[in-house]
PDB file of N, CA and C in Angstrom:
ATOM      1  N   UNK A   1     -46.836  33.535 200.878  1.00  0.00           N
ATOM      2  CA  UNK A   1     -46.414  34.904 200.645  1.00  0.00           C
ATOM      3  C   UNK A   1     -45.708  35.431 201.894  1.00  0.00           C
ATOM      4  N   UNK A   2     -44.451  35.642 202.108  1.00  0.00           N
ATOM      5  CA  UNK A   2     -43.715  36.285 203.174  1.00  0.00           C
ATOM      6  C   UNK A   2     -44.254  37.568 203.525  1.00  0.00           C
ATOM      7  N   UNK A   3     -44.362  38.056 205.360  1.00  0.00           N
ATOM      8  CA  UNK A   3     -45.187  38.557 205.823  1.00  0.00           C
ATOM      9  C   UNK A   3     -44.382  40.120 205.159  1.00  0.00           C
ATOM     10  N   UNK A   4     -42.998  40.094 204.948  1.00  0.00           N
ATOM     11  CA  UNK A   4     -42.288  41.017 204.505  1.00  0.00           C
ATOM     12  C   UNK A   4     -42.822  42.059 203.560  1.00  0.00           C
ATOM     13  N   UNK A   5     -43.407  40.984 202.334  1.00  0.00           N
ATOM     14  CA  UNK A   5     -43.883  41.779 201.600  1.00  0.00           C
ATOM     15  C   UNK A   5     -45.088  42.109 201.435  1.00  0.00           C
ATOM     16  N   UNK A   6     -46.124  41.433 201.722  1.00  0.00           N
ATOM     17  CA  UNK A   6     -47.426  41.869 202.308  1.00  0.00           C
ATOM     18  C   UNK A   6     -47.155  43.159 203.470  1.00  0.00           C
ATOM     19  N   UNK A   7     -46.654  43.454 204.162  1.00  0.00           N
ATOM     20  CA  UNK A   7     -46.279  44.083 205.338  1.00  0.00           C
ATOM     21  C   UNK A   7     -45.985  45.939 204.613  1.00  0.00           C
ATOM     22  N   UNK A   8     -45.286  45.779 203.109  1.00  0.00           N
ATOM     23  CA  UNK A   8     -44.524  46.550 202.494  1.00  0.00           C
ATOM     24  C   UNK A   8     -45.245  47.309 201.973  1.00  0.00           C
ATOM     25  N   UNK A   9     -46.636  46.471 201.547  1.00  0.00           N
ATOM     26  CA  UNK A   9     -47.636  46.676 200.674  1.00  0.00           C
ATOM     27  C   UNK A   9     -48.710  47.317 201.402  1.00  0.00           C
ATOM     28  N   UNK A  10     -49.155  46.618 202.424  1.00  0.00           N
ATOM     29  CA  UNK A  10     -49.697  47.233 203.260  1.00  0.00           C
ATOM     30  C   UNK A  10     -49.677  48.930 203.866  1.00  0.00           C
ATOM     31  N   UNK A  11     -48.594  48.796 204.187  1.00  0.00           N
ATOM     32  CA  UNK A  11     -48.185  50.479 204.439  1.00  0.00           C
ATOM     33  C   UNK A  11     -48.348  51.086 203.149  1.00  0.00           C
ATOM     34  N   UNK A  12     -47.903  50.931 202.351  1.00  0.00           N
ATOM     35  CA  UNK A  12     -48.020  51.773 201.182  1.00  0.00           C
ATOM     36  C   UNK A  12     -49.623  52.279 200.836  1.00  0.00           C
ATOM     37  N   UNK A  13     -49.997  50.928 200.876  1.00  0.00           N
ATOM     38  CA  UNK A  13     -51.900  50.994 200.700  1.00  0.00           C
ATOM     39  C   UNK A  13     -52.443  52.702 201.824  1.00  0.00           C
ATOM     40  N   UNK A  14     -51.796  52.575 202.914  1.00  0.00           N
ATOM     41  CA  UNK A  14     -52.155  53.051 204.165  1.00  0.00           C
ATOM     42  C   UNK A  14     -51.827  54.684 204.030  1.00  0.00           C
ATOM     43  N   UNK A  15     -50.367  55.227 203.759  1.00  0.00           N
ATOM     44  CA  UNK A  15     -49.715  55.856 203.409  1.00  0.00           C
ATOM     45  C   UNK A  15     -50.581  56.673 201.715  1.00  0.00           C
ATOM     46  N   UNK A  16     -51.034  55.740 201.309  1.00  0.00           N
ATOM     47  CA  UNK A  16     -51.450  56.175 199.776  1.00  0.00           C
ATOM     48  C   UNK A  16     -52.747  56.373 200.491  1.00  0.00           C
ATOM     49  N   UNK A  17     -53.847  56.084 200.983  1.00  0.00           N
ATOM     50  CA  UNK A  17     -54.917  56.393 201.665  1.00  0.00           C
ATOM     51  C   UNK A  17     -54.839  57.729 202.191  1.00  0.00           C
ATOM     52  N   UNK A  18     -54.116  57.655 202.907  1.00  0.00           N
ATOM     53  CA  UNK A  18     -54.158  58.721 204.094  1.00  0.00           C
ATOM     54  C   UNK A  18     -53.683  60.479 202.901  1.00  0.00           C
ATOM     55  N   UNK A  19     -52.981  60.289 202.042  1.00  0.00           N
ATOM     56  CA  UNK A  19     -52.555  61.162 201.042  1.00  0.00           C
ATOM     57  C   UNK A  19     -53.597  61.552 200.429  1.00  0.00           C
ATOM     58  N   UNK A  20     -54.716  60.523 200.893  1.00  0.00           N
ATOM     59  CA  UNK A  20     -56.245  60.268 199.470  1.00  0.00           C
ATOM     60  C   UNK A  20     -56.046  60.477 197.595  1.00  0.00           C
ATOM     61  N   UNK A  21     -55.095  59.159 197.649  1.00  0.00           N
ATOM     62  CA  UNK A  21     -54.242  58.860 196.143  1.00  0.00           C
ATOM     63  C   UNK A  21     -55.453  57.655 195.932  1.00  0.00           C
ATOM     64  N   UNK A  22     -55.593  57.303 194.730  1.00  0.00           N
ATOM     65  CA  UNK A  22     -55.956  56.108 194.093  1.00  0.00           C
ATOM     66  C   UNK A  22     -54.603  55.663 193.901  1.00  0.00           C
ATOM     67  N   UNK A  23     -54.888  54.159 193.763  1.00  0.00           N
ATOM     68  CA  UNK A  23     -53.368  53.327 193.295  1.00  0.00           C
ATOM     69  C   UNK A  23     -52.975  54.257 191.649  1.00  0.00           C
ATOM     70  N   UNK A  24     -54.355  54.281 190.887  1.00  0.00           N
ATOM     71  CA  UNK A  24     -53.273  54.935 189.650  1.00  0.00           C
ATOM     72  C   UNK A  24     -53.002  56.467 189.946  1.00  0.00           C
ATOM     73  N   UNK A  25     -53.294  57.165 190.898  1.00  0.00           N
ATOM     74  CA  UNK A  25     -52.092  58.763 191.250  1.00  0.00           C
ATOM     75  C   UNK A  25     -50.983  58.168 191.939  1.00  0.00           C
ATOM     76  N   UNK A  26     -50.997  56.743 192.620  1.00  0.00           N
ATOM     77  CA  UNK A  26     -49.699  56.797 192.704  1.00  0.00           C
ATOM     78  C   UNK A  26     -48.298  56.156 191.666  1.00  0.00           C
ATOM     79  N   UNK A  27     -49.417  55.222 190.786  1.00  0.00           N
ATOM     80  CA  UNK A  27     -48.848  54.554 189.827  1.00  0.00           C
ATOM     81  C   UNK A  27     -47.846  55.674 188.774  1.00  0.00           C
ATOM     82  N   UNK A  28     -48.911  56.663 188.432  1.00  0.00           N
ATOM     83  CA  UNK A  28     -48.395  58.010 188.165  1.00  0.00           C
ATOM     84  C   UNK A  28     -47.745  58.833 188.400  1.00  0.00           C
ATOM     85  N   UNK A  29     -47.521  59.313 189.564  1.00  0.00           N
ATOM     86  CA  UNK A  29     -46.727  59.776 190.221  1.00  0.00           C
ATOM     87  C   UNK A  29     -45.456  59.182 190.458  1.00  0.00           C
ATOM     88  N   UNK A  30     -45.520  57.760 190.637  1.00  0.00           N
ATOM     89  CA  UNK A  30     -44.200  57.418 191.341  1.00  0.00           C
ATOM     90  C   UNK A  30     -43.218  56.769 189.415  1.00  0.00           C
ATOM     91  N   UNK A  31     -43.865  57.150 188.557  1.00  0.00           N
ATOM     92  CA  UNK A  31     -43.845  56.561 187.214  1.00  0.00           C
ATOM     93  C   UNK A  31     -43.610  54.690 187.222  1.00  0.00           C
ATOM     94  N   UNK A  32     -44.373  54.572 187.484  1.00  0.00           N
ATOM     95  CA  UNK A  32     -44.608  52.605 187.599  1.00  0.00           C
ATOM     96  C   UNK A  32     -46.410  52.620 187.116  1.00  0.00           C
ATOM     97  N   UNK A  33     -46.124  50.969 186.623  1.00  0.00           N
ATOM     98  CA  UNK A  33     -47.485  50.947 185.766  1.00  0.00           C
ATOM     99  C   UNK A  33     -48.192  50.697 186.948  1.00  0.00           C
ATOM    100  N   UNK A  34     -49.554  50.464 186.837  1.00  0.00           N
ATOM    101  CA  UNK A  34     -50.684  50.659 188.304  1.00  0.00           C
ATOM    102  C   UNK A  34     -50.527  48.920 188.423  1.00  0.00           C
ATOM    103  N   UNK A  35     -50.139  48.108 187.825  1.00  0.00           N
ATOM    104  CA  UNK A  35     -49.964  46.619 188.315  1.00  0.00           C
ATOM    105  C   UNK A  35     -48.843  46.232 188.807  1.00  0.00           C
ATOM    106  N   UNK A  36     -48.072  46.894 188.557  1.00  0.00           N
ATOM    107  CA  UNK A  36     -46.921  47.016 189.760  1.00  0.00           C
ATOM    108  C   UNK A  36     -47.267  47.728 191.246  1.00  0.00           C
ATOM    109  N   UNK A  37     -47.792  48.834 191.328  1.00  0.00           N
ATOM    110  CA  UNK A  37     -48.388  49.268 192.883  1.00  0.00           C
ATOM    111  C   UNK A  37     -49.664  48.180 192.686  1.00  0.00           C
ATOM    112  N   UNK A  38     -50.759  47.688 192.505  1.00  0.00           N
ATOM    113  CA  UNK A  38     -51.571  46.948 192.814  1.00  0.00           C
ATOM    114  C   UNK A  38     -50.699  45.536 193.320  1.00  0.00           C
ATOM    115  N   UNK A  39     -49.917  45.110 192.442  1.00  0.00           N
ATOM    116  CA  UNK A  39     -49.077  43.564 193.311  1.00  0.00           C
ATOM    117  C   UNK A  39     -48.125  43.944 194.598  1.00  0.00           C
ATOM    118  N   UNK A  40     -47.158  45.576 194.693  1.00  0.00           N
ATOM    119  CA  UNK A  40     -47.122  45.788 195.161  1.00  0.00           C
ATOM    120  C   UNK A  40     -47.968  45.587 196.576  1.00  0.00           C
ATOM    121  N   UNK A  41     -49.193  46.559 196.535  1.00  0.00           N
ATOM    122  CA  UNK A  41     -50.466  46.731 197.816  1.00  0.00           C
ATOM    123  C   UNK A  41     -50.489  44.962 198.239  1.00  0.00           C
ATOM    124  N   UNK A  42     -50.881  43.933 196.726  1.00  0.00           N
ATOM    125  CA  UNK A  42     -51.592  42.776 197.277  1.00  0.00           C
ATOM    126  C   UNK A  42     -50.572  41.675 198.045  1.00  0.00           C
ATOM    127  N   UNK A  43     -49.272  42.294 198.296  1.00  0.00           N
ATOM    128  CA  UNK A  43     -48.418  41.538 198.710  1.00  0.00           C
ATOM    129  C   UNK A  43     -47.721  40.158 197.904  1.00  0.00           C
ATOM    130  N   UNK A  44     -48.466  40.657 196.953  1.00  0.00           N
ATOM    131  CA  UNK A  44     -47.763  39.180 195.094  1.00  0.00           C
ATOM    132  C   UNK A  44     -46.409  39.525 194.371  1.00  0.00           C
ATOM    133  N   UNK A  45     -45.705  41.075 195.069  1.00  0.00           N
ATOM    134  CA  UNK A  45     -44.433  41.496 194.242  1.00  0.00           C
ATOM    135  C   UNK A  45     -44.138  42.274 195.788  1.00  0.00           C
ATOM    136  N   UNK A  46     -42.510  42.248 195.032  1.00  0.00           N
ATOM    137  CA  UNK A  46     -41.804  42.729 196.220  1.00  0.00           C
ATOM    138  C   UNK A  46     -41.138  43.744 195.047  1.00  0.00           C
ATOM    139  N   UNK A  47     -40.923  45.399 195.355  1.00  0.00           N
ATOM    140  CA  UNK A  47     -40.578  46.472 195.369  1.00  0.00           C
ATOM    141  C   UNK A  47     -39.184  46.184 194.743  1.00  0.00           C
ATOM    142  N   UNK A  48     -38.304  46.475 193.972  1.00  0.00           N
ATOM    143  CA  UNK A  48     -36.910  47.157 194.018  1.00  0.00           C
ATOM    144  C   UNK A  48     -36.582  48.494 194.751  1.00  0.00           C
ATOM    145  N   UNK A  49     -35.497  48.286 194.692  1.00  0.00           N
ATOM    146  CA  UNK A  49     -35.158  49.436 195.765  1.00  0.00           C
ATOM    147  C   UNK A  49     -35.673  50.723 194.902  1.00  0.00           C
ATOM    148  N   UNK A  50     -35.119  50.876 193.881  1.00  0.00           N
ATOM    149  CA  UNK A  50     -35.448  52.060 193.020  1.00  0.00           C
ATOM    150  C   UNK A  50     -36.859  52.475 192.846  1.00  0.00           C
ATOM    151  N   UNK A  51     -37.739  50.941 192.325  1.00  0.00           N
ATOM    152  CA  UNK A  51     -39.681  51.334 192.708  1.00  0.00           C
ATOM    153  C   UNK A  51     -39.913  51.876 193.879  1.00  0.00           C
ATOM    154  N   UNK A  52     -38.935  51.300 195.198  1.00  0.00           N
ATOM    155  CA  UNK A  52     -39.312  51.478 196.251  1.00  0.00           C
ATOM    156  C   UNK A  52     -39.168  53.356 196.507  1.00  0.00           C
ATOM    157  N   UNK A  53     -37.756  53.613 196.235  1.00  0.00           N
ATOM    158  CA  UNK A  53     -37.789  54.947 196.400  1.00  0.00           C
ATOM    159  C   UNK A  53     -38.539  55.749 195.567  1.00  0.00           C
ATOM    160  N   UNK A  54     -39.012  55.363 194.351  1.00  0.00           N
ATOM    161  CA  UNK A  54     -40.182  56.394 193.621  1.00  0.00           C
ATOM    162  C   UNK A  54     -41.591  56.291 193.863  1.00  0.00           C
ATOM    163  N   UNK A  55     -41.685  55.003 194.792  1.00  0.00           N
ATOM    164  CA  UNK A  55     -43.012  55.132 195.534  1.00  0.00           C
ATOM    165  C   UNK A  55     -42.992  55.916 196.916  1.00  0.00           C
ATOM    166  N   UNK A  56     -41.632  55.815 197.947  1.00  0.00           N
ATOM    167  CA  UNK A  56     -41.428  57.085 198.623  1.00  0.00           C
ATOM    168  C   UNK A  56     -41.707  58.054 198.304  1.00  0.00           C
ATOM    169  N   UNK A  57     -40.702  58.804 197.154  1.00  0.00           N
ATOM    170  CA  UNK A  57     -40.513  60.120 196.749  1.00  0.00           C
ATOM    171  C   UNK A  57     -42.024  60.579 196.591  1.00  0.00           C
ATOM    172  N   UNK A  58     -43.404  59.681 195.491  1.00  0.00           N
ATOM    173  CA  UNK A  58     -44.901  60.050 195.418  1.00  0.00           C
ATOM    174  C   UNK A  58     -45.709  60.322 196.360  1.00  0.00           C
ATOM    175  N   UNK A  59     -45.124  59.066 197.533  1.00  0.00           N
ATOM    176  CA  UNK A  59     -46.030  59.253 198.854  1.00  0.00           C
ATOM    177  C   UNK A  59     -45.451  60.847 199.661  1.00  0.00           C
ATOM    178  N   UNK A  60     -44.085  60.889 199.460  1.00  0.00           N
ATOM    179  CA  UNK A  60     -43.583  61.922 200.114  1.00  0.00           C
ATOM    180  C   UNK A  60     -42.815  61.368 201.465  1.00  0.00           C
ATOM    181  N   UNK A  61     -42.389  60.490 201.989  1.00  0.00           N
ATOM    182  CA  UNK A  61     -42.028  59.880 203.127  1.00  0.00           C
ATOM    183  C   UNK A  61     -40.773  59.205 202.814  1.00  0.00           C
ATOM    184  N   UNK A  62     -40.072  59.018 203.637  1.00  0.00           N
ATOM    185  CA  UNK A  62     -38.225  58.250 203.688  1.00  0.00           C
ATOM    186  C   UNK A  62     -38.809  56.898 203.346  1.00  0.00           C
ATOM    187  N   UNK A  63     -38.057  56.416 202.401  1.00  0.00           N
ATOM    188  CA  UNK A  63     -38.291  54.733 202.152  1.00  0.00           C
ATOM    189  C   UNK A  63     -38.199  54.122 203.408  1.00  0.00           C
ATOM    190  N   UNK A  64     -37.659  54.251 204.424  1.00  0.00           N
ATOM    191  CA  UNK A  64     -37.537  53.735 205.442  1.00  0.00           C
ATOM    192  C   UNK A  64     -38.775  53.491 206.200  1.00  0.00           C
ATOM    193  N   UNK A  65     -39.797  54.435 206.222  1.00  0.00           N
ATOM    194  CA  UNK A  65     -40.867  54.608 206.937  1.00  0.00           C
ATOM    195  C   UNK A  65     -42.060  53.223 206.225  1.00  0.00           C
ATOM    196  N   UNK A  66     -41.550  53.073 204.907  1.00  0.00           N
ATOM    197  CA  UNK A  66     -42.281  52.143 204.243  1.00  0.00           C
ATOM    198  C   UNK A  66     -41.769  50.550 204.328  1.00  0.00           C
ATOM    199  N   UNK A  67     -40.536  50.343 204.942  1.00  0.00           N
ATOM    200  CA  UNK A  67     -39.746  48.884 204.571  1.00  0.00           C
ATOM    201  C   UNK A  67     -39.004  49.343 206.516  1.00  0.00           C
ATOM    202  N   UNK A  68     -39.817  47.687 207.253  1.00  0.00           N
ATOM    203  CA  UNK A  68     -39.361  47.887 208.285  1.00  0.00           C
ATOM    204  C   UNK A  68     -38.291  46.825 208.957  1.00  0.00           C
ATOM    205  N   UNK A  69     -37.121  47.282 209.227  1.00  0.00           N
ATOM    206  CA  UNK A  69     -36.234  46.161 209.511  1.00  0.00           C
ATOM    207  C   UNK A  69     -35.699  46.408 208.054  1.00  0.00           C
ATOM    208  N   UNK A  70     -35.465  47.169 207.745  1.00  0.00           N
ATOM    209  CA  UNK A  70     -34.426  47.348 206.579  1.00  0.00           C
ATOM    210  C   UNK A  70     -33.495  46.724 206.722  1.00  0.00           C
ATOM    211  N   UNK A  71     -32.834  46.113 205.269  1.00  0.00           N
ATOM    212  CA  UNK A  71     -31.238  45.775 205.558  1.00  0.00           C
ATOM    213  C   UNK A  71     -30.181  46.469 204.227  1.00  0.00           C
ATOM    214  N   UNK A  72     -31.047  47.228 203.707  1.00  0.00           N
ATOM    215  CA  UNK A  72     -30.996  48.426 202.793  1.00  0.00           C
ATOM    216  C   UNK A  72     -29.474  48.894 203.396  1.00  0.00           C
ATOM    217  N   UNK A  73     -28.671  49.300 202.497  1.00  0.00           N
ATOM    218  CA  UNK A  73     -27.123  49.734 202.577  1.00  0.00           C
ATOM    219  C   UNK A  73     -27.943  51.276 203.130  1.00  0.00           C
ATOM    220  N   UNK A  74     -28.665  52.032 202.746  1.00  0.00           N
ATOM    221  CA  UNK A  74     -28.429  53.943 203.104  1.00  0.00           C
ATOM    222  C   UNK A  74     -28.602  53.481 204.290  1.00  0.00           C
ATOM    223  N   UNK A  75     -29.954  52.528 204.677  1.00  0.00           N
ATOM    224  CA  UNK A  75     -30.547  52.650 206.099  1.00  0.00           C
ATOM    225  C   UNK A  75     -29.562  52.275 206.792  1.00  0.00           C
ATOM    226  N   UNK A  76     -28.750  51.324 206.722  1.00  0.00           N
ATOM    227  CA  UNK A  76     -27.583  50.833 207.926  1.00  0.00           C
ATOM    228  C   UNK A  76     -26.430  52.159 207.765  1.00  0.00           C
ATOM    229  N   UNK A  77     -26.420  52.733 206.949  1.00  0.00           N
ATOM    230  CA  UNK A  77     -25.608  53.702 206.842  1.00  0.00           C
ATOM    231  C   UNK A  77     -26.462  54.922 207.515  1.00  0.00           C
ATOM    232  N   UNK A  78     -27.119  55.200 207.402  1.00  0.00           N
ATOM    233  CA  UNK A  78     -27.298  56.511 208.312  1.00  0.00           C
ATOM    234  C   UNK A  78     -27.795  56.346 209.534  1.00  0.00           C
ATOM    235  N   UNK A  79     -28.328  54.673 209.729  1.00  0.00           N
ATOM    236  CA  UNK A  79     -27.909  54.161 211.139  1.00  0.00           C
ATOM    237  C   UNK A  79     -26.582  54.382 212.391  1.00  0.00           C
ATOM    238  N   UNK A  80     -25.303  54.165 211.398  1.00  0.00           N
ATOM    239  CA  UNK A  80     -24.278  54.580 211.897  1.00  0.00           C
ATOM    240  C   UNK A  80     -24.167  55.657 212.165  1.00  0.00           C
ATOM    241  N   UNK A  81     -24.689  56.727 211.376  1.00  0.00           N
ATOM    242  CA  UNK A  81     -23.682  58.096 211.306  1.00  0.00           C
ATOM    243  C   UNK A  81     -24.097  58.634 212.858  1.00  0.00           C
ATOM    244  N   UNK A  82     -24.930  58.624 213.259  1.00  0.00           N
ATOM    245  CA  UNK A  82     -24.794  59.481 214.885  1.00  0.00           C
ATOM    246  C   UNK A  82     -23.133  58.682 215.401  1.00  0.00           C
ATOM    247  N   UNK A  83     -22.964  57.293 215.571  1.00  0.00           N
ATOM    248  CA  UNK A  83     -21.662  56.945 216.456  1.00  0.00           C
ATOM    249  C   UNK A  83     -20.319  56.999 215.594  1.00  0.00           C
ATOM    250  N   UNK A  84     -20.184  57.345 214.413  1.00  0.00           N
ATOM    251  CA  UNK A  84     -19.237  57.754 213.468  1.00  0.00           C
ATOM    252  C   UNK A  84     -19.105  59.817 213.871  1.00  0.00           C
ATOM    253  N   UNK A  85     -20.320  59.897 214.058  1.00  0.00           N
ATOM    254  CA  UNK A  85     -19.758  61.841 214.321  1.00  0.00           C
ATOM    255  C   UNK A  85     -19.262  61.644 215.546  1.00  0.00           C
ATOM    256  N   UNK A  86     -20.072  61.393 216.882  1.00  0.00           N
ATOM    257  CA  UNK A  86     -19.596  61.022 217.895  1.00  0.00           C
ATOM    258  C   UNK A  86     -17.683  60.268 218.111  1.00  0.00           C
ATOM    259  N   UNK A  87     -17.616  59.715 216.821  1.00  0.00           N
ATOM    260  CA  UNK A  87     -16.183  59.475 217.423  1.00  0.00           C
ATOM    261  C   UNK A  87     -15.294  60.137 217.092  1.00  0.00           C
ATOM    262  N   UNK A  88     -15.649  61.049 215.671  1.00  0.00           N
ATOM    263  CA  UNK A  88     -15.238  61.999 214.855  1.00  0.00           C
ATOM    264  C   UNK A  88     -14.663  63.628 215.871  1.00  0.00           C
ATOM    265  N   UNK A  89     -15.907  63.319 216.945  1.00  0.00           N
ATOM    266  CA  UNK A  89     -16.183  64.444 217.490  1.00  0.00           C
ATOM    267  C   UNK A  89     -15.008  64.221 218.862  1.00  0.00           C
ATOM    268  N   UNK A  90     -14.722  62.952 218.979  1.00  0.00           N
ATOM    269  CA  UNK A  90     -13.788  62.779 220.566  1.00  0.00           C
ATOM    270  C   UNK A  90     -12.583  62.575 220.009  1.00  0.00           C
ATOM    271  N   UNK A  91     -12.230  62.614 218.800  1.00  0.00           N
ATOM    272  CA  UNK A  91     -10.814  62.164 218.444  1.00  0.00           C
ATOM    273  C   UNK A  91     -10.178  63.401 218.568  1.00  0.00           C
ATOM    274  N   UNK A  92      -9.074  63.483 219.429  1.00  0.00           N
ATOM    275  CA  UNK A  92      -7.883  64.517 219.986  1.00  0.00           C
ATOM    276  C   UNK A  92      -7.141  64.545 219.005  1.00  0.00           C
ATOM    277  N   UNK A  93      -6.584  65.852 217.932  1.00  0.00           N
ATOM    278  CA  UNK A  93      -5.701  65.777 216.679  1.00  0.00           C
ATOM    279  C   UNK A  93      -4.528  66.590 217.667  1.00  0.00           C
ATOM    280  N   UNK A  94      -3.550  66.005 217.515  1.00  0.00           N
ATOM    281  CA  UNK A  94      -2.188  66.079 218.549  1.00  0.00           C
ATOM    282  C   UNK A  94      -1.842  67.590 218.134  1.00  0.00           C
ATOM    283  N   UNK A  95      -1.161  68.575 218.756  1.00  0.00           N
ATOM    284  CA  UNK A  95      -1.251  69.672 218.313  1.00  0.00           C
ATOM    285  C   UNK A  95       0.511  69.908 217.607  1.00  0.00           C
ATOM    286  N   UNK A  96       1.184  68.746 217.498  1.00  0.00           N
ATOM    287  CA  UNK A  96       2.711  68.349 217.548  1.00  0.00           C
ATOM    288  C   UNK A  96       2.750  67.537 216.547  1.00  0.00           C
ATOM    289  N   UNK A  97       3.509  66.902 216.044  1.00  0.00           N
ATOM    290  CA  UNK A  97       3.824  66.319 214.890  1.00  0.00           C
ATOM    291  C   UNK A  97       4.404  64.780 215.273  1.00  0.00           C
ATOM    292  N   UNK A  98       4.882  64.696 216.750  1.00  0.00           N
ATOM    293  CA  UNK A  98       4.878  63.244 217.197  1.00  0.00           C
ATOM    294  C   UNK A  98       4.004  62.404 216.938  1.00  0.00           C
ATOM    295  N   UNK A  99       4.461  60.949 216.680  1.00  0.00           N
ATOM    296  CA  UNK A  99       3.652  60.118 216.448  1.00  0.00           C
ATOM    297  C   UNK A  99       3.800  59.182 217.634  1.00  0.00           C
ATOM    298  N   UNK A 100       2.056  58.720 217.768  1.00  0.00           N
ATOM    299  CA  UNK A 100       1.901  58.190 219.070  1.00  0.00           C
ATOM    300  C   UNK A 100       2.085  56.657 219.517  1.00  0.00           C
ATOM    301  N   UNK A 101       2.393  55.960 220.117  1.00  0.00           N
ATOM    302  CA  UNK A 101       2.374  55.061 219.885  1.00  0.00           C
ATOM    303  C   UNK A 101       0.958  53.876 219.393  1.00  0.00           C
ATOM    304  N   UNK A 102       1.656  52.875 219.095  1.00  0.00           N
ATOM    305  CA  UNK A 102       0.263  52.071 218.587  1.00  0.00           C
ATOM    306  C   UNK A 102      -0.683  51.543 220.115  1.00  0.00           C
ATOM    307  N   UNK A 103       0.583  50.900 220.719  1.00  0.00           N
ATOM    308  CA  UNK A 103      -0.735  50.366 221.797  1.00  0.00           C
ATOM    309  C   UNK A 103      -1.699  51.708 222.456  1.00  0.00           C
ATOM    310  N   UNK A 104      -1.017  52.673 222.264  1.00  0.00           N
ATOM    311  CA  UNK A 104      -1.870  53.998 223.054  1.00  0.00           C
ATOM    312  C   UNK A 104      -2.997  53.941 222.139  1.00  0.00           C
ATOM    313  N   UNK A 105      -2.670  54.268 220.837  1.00  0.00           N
ATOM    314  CA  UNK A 105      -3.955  54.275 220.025  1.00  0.00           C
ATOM    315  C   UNK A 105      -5.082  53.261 220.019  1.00  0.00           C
ATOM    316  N   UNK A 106      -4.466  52.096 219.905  1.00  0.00           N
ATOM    317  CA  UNK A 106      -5.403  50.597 220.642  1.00  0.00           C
ATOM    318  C   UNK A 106      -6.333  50.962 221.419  1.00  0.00           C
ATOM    319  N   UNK A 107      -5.757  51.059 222.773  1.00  0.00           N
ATOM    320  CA  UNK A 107      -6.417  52.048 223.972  1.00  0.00           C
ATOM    321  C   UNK A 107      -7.594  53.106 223.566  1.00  0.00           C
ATOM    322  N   UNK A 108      -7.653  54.059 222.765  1.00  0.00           N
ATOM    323  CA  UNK A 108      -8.030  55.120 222.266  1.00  0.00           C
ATOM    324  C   UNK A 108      -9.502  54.795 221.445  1.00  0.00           C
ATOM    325  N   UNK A 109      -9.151  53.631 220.726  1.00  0.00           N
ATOM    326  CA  UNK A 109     -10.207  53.123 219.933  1.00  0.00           C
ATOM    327  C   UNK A 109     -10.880  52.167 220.466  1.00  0.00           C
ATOM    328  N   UNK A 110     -10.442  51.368 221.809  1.00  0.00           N
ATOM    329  CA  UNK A 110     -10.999  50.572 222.790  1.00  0.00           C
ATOM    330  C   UNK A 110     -12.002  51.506 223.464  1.00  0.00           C
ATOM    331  N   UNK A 111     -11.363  52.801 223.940  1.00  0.00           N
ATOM    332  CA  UNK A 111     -12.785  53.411 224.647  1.00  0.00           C
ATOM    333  C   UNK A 111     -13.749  53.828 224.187  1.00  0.00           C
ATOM    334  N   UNK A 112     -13.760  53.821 222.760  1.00  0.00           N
ATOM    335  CA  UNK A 112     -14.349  54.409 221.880  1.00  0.00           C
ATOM    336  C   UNK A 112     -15.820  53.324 221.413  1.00  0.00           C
ATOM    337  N   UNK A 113     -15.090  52.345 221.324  1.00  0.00           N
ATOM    338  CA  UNK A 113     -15.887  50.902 220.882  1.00  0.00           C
ATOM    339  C   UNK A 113     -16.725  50.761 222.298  1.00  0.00           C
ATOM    340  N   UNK A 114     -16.887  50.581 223.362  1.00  0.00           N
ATOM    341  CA  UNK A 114     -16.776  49.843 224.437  1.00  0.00           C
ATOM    342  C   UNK A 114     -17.874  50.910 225.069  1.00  0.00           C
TER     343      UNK A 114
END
């Protein structure tokens, strides 16, 4: 059994504890049958993303907090967004209608990367 999903299950168990849920308030809550969160907890099933987020949404916590080392598309995506505003935020919009050259721009996106 990969430590991944035992690991997944685990927190959830922990997370559903600490809420003081039985597996069936969360089975209920998150609308999944209680043998899906029980294989879930026992580390014998691994989550879809969608179970995963309606077992978030029950527990009340970011799927993220439950699945560690995500490789989940939102999580790498809102991973980025601090150095996407940040570059958003240094890009100079020319106040002229000239166009600049390319190697300058090269330059521009080199300091940016780097």
């Amino acid at each position: 059994m990969p430590t991944t999903m035992r690991g997944v299950g685990q927190r959830i168990a922990t997370i559903r504890r600490a809420r003081q849920m039985t597996q069936a308030d969360l089975a209920r809550a998150a609308y999944v049958s209680l043998a899906t969160i029980k294989g879930i907890e026992r580390g014998a099933r691994s989550p879809s993303n969608d179970t995963l987020d309606s077992i978030a949404a029950a527990l009340a916590v970011d799927p993220s907090h439950i699945i560690v080392g995500s490789t989940r598309t939102d999580s790498r995506v809102h991973a980025a967004l601090p150095a996407i505003s940040a570059a958003i935020a240094a890009y100079d919009i020319p106040t002229d209608d000239t166009a600049r050259p390319l190697d300058e721009l090269r330059q521009d996106v080199g300091r940016l990367v780097h």
